[in-house]
Protein backbone atom coordinates (compact mmCIF):
# COMPACT_ATOMS: atom_id res chain seq x y z
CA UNK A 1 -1.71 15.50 -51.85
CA UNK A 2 -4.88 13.22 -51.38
CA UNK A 3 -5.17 12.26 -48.31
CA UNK A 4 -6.45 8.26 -47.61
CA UNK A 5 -8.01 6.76 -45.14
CA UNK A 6 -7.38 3.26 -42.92
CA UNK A 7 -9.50 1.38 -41.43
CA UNK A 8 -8.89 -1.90 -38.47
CA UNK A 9 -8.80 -5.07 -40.82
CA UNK A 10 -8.04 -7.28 -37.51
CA UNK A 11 -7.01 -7.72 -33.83
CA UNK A 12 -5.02 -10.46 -32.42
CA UNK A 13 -4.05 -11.04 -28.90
CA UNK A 14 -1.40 -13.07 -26.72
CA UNK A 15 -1.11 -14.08 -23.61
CA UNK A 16 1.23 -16.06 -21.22
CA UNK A 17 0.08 -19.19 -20.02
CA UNK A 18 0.37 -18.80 -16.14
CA UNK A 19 -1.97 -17.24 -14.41
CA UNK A 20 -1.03 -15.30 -11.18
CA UNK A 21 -4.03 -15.11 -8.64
CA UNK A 22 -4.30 -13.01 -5.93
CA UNK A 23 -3.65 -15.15 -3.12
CA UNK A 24 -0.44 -16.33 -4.82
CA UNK A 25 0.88 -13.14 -5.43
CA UNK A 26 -0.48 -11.90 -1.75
CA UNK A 27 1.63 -14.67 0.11
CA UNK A 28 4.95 -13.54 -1.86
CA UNK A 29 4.16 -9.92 -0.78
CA UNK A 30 3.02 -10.28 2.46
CA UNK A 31 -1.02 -8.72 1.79
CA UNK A 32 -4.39 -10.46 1.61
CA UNK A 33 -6.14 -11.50 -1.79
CA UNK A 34 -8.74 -8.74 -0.71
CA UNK A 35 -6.38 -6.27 0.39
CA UNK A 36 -5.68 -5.94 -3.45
CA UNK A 37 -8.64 -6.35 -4.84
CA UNK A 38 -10.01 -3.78 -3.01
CA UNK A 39 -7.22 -1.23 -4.10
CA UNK A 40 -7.48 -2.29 -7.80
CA UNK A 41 -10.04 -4.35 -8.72
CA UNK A 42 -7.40 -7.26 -9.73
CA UNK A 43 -8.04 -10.74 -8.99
CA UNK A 44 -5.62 -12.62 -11.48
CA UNK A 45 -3.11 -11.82 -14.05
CA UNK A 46 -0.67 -13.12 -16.23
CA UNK A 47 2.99 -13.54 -16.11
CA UNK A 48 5.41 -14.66 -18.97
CA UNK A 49 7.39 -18.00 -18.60
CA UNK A 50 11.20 -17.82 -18.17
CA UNK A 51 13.31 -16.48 -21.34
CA UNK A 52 9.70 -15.24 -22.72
CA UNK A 53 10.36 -11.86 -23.82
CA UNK A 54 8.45 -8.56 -24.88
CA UNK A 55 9.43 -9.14 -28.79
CA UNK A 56 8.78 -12.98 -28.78
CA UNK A 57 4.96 -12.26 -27.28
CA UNK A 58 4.60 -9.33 -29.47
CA UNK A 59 5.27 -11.13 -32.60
CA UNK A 60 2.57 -14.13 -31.86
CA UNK A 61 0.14 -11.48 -31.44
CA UNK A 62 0.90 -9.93 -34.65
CA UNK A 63 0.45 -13.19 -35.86
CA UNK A 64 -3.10 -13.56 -34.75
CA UNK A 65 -3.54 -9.76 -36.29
CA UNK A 66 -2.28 -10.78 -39.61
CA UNK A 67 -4.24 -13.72 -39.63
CA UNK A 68 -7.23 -11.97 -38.44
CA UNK A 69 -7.16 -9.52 -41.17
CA UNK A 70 -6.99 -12.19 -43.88
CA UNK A 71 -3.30 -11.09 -44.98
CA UNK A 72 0.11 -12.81 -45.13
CA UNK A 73 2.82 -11.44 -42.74
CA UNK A 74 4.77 -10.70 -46.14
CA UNK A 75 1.95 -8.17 -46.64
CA UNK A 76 2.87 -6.09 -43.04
CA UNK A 77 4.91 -3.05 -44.75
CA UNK A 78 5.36 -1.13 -41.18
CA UNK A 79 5.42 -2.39 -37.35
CA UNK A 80 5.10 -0.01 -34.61
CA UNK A 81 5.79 -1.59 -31.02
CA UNK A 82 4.49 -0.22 -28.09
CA UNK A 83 6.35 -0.88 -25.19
CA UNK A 84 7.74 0.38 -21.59
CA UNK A 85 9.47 -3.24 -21.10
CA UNK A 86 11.83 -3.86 -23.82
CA UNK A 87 14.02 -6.57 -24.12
CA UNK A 88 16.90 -4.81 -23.58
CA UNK A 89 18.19 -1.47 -22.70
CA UNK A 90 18.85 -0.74 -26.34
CA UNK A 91 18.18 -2.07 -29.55
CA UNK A 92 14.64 -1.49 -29.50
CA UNK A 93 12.17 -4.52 -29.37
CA UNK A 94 10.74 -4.16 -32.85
CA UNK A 95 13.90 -5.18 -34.18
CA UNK A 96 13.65 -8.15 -31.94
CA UNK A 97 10.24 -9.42 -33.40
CA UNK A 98 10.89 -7.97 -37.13
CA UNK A 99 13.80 -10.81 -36.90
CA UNK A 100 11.29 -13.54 -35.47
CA UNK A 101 8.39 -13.08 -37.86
CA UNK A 102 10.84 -13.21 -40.85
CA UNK A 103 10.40 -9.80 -42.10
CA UNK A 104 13.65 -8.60 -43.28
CA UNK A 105 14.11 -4.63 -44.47
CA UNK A 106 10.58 -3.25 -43.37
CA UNK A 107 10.75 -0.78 -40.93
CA UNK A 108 9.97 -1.08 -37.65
CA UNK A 109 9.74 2.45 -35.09
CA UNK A 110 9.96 1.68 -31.03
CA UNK A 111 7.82 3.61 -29.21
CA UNK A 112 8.12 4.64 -25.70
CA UNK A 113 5.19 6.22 -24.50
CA UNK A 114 4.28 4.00 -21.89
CA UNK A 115 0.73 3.07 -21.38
CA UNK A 116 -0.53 5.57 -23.63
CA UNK A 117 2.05 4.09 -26.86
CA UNK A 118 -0.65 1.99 -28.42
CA UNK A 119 -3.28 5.35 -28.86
CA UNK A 120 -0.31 7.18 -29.69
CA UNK A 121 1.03 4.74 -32.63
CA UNK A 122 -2.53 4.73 -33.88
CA UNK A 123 -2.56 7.99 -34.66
CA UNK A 124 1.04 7.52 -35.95
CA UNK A 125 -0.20 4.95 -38.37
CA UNK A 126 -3.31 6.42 -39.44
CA UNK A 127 -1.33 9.13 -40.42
CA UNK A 128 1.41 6.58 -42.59
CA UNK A 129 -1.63 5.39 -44.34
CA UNK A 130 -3.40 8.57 -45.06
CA UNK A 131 -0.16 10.01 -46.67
CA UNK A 132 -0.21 7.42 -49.09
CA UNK A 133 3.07 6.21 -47.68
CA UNK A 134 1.87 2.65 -46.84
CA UNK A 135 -1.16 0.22 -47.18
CA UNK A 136 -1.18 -1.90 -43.97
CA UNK A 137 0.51 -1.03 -40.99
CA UNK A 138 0.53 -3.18 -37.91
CA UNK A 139 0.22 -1.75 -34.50
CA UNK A 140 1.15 -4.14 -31.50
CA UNK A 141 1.58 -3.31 -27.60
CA UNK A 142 3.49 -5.77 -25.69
CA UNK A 143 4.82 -6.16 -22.00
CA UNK A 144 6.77 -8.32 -19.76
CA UNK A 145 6.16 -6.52 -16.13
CA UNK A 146 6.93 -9.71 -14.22
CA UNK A 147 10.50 -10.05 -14.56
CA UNK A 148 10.43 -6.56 -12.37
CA UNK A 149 8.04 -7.34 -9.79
CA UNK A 150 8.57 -11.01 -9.33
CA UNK A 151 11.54 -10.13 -6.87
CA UNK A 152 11.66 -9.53 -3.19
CA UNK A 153 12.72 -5.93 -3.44
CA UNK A 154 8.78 -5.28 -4.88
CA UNK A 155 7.11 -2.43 -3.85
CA UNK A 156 3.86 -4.06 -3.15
CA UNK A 157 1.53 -1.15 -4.57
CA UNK A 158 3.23 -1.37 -7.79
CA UNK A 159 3.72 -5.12 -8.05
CA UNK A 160 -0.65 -6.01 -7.27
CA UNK A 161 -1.16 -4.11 -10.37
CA UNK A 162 0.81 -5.30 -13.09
CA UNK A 163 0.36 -8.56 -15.96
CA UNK A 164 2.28 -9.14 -18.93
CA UNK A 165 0.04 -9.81 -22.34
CA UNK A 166 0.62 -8.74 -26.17
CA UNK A 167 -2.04 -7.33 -28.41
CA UNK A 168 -2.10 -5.96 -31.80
CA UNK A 169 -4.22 -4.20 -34.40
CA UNK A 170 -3.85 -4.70 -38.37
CA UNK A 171 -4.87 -1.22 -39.96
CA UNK A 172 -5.04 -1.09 -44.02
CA UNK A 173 -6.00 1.23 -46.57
CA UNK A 174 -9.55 2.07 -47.01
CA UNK A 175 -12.18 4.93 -48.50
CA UNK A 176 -14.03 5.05 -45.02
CA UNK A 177 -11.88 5.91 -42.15
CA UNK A 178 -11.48 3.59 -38.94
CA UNK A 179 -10.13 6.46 -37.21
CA UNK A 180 -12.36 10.01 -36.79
CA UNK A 181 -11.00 11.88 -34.17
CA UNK A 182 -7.79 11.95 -31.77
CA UNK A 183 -6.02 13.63 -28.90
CA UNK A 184 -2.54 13.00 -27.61
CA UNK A 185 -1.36 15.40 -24.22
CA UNK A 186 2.13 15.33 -21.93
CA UNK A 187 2.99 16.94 -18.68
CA UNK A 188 6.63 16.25 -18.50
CA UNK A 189 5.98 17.85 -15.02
CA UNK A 190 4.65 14.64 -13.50
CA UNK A 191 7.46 12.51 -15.11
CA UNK A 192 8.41 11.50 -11.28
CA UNK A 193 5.12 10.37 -10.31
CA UNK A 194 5.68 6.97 -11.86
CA UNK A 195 9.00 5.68 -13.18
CA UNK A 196 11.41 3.35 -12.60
CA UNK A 197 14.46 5.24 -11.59
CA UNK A 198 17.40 3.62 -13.09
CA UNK A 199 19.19 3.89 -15.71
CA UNK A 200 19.90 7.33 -15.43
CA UNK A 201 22.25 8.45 -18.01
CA UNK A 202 22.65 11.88 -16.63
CA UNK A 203 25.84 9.96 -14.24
CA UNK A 204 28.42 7.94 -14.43
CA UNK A 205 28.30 5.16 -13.74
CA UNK A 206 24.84 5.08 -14.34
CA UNK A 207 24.12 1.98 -12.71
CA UNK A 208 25.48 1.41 -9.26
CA UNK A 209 25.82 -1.11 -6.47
CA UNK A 210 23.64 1.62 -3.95
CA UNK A 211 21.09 2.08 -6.90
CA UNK A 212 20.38 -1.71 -6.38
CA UNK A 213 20.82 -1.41 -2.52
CA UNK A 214 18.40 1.42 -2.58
CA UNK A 215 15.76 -0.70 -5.10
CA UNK A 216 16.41 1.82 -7.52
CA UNK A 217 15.62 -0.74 -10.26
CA UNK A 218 11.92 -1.17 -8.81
CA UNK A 219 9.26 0.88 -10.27
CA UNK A 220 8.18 3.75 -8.15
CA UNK A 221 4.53 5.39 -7.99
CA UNK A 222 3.20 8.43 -6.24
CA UNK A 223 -0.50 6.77 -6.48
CA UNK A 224 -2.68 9.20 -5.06
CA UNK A 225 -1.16 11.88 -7.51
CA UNK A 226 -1.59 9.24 -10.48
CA UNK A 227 -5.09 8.13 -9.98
CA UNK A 228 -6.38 11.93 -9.40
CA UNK A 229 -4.67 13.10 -12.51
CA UNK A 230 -5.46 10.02 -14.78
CA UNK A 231 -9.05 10.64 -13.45
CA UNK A 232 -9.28 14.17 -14.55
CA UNK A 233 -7.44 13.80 -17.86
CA UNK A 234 -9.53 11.10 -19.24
CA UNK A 235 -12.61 12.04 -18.39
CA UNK A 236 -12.11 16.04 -20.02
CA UNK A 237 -9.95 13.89 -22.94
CA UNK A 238 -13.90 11.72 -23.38
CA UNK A 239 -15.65 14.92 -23.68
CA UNK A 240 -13.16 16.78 -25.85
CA UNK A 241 -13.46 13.92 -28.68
CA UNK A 242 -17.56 13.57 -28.25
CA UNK A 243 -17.38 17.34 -29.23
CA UNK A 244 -14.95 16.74 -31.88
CA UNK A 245 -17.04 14.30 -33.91
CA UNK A 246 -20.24 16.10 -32.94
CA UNK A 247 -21.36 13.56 -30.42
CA UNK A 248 -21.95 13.25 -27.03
CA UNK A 249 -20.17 10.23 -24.53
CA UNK A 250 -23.41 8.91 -24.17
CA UNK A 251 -23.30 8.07 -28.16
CA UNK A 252 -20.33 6.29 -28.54
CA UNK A 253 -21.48 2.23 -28.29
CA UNK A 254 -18.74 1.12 -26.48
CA UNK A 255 -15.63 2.63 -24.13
CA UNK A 256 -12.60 1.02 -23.83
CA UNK A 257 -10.00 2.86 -21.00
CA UNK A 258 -6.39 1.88 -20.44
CA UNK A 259 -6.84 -0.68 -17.90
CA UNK A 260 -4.67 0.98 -15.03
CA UNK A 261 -6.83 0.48 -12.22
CA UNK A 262 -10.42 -0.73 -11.90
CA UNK A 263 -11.43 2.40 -9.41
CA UNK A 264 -9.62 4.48 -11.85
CA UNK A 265 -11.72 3.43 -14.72
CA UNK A 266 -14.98 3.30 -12.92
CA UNK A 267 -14.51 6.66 -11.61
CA UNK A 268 -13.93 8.08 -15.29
CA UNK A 269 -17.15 5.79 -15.93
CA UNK A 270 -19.16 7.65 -13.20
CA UNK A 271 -18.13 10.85 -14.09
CA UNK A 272 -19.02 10.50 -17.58
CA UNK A 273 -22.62 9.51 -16.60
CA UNK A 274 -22.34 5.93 -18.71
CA UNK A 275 -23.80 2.58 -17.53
CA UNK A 276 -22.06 0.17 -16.62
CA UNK A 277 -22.70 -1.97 -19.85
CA UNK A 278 -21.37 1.16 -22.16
CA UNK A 279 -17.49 0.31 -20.77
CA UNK A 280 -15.36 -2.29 -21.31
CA UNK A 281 -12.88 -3.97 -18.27
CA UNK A 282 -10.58 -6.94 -18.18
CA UNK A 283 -8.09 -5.60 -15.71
CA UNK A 284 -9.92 -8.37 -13.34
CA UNK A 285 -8.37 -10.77 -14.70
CA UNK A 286 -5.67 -9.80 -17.09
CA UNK A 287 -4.36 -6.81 -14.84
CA UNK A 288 -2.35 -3.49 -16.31
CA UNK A 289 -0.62 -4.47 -19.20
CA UNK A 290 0.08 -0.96 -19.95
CA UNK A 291 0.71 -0.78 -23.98
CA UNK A 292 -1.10 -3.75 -24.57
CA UNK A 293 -4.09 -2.97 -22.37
CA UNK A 294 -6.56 -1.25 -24.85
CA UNK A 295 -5.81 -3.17 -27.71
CA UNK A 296 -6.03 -6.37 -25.59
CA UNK A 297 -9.53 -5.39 -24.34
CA UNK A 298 -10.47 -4.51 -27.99
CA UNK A 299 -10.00 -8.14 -28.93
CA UNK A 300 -11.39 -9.68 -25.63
CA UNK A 301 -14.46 -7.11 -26.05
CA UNK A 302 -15.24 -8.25 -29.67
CA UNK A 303 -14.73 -12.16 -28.29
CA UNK A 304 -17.55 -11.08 -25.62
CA UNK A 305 -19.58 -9.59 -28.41
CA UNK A 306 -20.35 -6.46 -27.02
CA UNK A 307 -17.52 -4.71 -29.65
CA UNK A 308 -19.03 -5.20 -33.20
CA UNK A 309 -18.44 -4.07 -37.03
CA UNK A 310 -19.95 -0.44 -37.50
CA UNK A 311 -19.93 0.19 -33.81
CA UNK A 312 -19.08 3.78 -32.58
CA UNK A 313 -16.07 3.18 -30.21
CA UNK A 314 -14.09 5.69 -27.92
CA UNK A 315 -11.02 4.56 -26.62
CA UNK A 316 -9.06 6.48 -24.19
CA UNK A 317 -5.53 6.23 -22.26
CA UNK A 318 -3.16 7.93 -19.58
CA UNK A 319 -0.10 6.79 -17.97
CA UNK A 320 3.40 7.32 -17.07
CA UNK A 321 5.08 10.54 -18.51
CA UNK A 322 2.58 12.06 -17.78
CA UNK A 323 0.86 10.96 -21.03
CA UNK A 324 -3.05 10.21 -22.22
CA UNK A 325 -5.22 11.05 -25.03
CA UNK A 326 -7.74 9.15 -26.89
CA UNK A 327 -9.28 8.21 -30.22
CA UNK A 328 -12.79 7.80 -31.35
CA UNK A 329 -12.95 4.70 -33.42
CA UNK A 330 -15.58 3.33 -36.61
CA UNK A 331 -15.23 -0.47 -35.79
């Protein structure tokens, strides 16, 4: 079999109207507007409006993707949806958004691998569309955080870093590839490091009146352990795809990092040996958005104009699971 290639035929990007600064979100949690900026680099984000929900953002940024890429939605024959904030337990979200973009019968696959799900589901659909399997596949990443750390309970190291947002990216069938190099890694082992602990399915009942007591429903983060491994991971993960397409980092035009933390990202920056103009950030104001991170600074970087066609980019990812890899990009 013939293998194809795809390349990105648009981007599109959604975001919540309210903005969250950090002296708002300080006074609920009881810390300073510098006290987080200095830990993350934050200094606004987004959060979604009551009854806004993962699938509902998700589908207006497909949307903007589809209409980016000069097709119809009819013309979308495969969603994948990144996500680690569905709209419910179970069904997934895709089914969700498949319903509100009026695309009955095409498939739609969940995935669920946290911040790193949008690198992951581009390799995923690269590989639909080089199998000859389908034309134009339609990647989105899309998050609702607030709804868990809008609440009391809030852990306040986990709650200063989050934003909900919705981005997506419209791949199609092409004779040049988009898509030159990849590399996808888990270490179940640090599963524990971030996670929000309930539901657990291994008891019964699996939700209880102590697990809510106990803020077992808050996301939980070792942080020292996460920013030392996310750190290490990327930056080898950079290096391992320079010598994959027979580059080095400092060739690639442009680097675009999961937005988890801005002393995460500039360490991986610093470590790498790239100026400061070579790497994308929006986490200042748009905070983690987890699935939708990369792909929503892929659309913000080509609004700034420092992301252009023919461009050499390197994107790379790590979060909960633990879970990273990266892809080098032809824009």
């Amino acid at each position: 079999m013939e293998l194809r290639h795809s390349r990105i035929a648009g981007m599109g990007a959604y975001l919540p109207e309210r903005v969250v600064t950090n002296e708002e979100l300080g006074r609920y949690l009881g810390v300073t507007s510098d006290w987080i900026l200095e830990r993350c680099g934050i200094r606004e984000r987004r959060f979604a409006a009551q009854g806004e929900g993962t699938a509902a953002i998700a589908a207006q940024a497909i949307r903007s993707a589809v209409a980016d890429a000069g097709w119809k939605l009819a013309d979308v024959e495969f969603i994948l949806f990144a996500t680690l904030s569905p709209d419910h337990f179970f069904p997934g979200s895709g089914c969700y958004a498949q319903t509100l973009l009026g695309l009955p019968n095409i498939p739609v696959m969940d995935v669920r691998n946290q911040c790193s799900g949008f690198v992951y589901s581009l390799v995923v659909a690269n590989a639909l569309i080089a199998s000859g399997q389908y034309n134009k596949v339609v990647i989105v990443g899309a998050e609702v955080h607030s709804h868990c750390l809008e609440v009391p309970e809030t852990n306040s190291e986990v709650a200063v870093l989050f934003g909900d947002g919705a981005a997506a990216v419209a791949l199609e069938a092409s004779e040049t590839p988009s898509v030159l190099a990849s590399e996808l890694h888990v270490d179940g082992s640090g599963a524990d490091a971030l996670k929000m602990e309930v539901f657990d399915n291994s008891r019964r009942p699996f939700l209880t009146c102590d697990d809510l007591q106990n803020r077992r429903h808050i996301p939980v983060m070792d942080g020292i352990r996460v920013f030392r491994r996310a750190v290490v991971e990327m930056t080898a993960t950079a290096k391992a795809l320079a010598a994959k397409v027979g580059k080095t980092v400092e060739d690639f035009d442009l680097t675009i990092a999961h937005q988890a933390n801005l002393r995460i990202v500039e360490m991986v920056r610093q470590r790498l040996g790239l100026p400061a103009e070579k790497m994308f950030n929006n986490i200042q104001t748009r905070g983690n958005t987890t699935a939708a991170s990369i792909p929503l600074a892929m659309v913000e970087a080509r609004q700034a104009g420092v992301l252009r066609r023919g461009q050499l980019l390197l994107l790379l990812t790590f979060g909960s699971g633990f879970t990273w890899g990266g892809a080098v990009i032809r824009f």
